[in-house]
Protein backbone atom coordinates (compact mmCIF):
# COMPACT_ATOMS: atom_id res chain seq x y z
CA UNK A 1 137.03 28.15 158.44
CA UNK A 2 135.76 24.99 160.26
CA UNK A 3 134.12 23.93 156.96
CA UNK A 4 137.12 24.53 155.10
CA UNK A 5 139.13 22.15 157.76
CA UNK A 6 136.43 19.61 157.06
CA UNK A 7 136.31 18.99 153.48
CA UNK A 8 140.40 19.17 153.84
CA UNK A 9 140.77 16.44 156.32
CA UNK A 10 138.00 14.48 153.82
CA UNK A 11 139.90 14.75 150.88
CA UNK A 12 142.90 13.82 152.75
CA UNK A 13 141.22 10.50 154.16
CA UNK A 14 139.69 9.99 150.70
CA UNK A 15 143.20 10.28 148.68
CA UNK A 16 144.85 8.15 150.97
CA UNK A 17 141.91 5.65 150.56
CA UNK A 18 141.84 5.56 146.83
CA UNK A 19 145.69 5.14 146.52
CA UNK A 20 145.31 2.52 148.50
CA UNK A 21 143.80 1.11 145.58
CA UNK A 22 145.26 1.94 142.63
């Protein structure tokens, strides 16, 4: 479940960092 927390929080960070950039 920890994992699973992880890769969500990444993914979050990531998608906010790309539409930063469109």
């Amino acid at each position: 479940k920890d994992q699973e927390q992880f890769m969500r929080q990444l993914l979050y960070y990531l998608g906010g960092f790309a539409g930063g950039i469109p």
